[in-house]
Protein backbone atom coordinates (compact mmCIF):
# COMPACT_ATOMS: atom_id res chain seq x y z
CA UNK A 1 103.65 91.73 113.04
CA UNK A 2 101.71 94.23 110.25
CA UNK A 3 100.40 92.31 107.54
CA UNK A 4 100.10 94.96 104.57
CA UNK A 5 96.54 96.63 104.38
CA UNK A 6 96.05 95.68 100.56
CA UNK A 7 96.87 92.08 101.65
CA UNK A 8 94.21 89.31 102.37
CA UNK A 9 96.11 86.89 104.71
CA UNK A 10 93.61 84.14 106.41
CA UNK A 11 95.22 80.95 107.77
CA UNK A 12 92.94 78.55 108.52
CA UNK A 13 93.85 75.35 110.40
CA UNK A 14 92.13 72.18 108.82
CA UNK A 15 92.49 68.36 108.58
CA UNK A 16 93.72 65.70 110.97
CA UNK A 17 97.54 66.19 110.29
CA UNK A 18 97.31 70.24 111.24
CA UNK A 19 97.83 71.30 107.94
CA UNK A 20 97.18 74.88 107.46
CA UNK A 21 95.16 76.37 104.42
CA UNK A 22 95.59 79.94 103.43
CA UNK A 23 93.95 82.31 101.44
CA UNK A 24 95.76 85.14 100.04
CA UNK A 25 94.88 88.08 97.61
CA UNK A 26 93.77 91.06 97.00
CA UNK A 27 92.18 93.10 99.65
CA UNK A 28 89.94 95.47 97.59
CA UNK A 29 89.06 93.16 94.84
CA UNK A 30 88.32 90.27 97.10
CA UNK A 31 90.19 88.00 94.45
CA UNK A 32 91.94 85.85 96.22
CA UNK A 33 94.01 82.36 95.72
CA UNK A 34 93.55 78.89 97.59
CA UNK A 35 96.80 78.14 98.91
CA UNK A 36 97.72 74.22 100.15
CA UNK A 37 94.16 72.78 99.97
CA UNK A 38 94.71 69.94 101.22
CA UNK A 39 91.70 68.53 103.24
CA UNK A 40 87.78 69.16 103.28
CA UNK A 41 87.03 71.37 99.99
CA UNK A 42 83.45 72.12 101.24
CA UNK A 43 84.58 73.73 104.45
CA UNK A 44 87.33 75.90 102.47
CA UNK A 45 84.13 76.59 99.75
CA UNK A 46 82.32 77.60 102.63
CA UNK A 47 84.80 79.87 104.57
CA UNK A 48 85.19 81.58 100.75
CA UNK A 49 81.64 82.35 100.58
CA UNK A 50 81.25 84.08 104.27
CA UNK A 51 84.62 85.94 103.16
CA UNK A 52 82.45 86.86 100.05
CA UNK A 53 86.05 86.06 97.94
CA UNK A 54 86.61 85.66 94.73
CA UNK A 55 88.79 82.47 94.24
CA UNK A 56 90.84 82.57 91.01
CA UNK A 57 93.69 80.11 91.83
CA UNK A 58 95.35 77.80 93.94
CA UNK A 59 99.33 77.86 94.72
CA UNK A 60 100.71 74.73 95.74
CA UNK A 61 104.21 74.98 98.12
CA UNK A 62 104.85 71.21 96.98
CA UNK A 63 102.92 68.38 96.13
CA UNK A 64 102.40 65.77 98.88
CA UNK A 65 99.12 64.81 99.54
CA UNK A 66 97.84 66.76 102.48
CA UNK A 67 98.67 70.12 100.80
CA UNK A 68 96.75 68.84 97.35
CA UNK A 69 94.18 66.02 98.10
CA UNK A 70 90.94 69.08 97.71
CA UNK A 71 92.43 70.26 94.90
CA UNK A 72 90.30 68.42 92.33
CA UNK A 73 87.02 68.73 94.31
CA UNK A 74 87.64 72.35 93.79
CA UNK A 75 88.34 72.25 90.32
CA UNK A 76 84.96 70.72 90.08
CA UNK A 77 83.52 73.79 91.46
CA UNK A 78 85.95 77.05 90.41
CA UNK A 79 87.80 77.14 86.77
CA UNK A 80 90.63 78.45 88.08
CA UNK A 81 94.36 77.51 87.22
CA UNK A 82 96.71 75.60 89.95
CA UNK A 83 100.30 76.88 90.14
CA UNK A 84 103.39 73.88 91.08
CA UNK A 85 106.82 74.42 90.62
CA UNK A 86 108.12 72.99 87.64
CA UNK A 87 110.65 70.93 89.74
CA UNK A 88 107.93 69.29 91.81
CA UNK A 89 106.65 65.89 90.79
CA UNK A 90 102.51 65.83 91.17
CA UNK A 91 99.78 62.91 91.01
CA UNK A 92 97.37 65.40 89.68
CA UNK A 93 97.04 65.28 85.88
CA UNK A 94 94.37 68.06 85.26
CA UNK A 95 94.89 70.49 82.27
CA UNK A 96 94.94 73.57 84.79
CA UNK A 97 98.74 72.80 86.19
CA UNK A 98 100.43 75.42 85.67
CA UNK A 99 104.25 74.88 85.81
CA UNK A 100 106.23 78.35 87.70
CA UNK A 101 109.81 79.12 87.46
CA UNK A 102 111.61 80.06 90.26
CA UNK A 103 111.12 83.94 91.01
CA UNK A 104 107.99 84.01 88.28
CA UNK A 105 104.94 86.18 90.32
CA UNK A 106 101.59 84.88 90.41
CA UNK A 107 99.19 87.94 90.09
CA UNK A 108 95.98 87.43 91.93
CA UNK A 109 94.21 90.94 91.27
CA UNK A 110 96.38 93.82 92.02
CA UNK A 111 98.55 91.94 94.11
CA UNK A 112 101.69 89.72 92.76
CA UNK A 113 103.04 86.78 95.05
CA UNK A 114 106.52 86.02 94.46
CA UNK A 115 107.76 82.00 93.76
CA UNK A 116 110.70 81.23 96.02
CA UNK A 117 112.04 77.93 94.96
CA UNK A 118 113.35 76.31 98.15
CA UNK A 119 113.85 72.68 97.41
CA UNK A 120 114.75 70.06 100.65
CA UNK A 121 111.47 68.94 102.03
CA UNK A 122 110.57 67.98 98.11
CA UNK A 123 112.63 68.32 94.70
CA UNK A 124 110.39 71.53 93.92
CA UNK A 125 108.95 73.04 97.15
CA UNK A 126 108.50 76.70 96.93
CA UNK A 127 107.61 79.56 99.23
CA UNK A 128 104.81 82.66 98.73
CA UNK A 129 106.02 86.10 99.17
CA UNK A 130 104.25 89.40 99.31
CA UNK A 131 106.48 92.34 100.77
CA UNK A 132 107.15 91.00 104.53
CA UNK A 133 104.57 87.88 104.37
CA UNK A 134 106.23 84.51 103.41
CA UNK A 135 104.41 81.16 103.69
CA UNK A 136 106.41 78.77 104.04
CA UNK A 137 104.63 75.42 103.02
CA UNK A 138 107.10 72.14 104.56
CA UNK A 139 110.06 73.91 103.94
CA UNK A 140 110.27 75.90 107.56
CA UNK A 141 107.93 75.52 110.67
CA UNK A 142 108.11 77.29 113.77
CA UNK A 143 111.67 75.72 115.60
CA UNK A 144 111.74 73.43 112.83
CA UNK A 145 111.55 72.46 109.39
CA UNK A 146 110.32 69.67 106.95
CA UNK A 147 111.75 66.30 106.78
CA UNK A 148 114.07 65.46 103.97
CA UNK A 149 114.01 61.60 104.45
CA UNK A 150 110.75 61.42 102.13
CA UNK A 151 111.45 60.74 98.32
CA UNK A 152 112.93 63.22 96.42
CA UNK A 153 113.58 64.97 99.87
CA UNK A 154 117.06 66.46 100.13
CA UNK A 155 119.39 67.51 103.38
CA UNK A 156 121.90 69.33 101.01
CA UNK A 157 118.94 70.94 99.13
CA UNK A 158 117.20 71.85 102.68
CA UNK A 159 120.41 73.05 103.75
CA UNK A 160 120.80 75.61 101.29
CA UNK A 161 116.79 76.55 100.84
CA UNK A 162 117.02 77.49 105.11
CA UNK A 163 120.40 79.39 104.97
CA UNK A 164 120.58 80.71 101.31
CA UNK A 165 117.20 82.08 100.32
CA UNK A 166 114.98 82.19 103.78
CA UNK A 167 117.74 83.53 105.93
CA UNK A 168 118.47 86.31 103.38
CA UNK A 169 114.98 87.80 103.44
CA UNK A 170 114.42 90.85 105.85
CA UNK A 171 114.56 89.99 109.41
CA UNK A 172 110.69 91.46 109.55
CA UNK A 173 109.65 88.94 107.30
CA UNK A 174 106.84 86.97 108.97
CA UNK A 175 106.71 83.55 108.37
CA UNK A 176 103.57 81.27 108.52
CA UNK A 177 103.89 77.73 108.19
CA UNK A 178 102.39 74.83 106.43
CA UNK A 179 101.76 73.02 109.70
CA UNK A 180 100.88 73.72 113.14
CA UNK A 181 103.63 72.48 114.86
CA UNK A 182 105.32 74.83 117.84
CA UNK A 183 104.21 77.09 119.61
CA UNK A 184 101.89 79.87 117.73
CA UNK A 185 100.62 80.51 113.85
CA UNK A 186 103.31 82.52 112.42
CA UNK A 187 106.46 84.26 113.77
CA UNK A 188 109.18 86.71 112.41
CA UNK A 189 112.20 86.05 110.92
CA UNK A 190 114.45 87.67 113.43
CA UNK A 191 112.99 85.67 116.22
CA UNK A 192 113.18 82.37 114.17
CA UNK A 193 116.93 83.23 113.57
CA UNK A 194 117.24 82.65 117.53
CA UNK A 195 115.45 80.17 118.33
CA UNK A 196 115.33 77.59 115.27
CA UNK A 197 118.04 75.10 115.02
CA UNK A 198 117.71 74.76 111.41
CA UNK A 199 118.69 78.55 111.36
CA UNK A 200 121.98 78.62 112.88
């Protein structure tokens, strides 16, 4: 796997459901975006500050409660706008939402992440591209992918989001995960294709 030089990619594994936090940005600006922040604000804060980031806005793959539940403790902290998919419903009511279209680009610095609607898991859960880096919120783990059985959850809408819009990426694509489930932190593409049910 190459992650792109100009990229800042750090997952970071965090709260009791193995959620996994990311921050993402710009590698010589050191602007970066908060991506899922769902659990323990002060230890993301903190991992920020060793980093020496910048944080100038969190992305949200969908809105469930373990991806969004330190979002307003770190509103409190950074005035920085939160980006949802229009199509996802969200408890949070703070004037920073920021609704995205599918295929809009968030820029954070000199670097613009791509919105990938792929509904299933939730009515608007979306995926983060840069070049060959996709996160992948609950839409796809590793050998598996999110449950549709939840509210507003979708099998058709799953269906299509695996087989129509992740399977057509490059087969280099590397995919990291909302979760910790399976075996490893991220895989590529062209391996998931082989050994991921939900891909063939």
């Amino acid at each position: 796997m190459t992650i792109p030089q100009e990229f800042i990619l750090e997952q970071i594994e965090i709260g009791p459901m193995a959620n996994y936090a990311y921050f993402i940005g710009d590698a010589a600006t050191k602007e970066v975006a908060i991506v899922d922040p769902g659990w323990d604000a002060d230890t993301l804060i903190h991992e920020a500050q060793k980093a020496k980031y910048k944080i100038i806005a969190i992305l949200l793959t969908h809105g469930h409660y373990d991806h969004v539940d330190a979002v307003e403790p770190l509103l409190k902290k950074f005035d920085v706008p939160v980006y949802v998919s229009k199509y996802e419903p969200l408890s949070l009511h703070s004037k920073k939402i920021v609704k995205v279209e599918n295929g809009e680009k968030i820029k954070i610095g000199h670097i613009e992440i791509d919105c990938l609607l792929t509904p299933g898991h939730t009515p608007g859960s979306q995926c983060f591209r840069y070049k060959n880096v996709l996160l992948t919120g609950d839409t796809l783990f590793l050998d598996s992918c999110g449950r549709c059985d939840l509210p507003g959850g979708s099998a058709k809408s799953m269906a299509h989001s695996l087989n129509k819009v992740i399977k057509a990426l490059p087969d280099d694509t590397s995919i990291f995960p909302g979760h910790a489930y399976g075996d490893g932190r991220y895989a590529l593409l062209k391996d998931q294709k082989k050994t991921n049910p939900y891909l063939q």
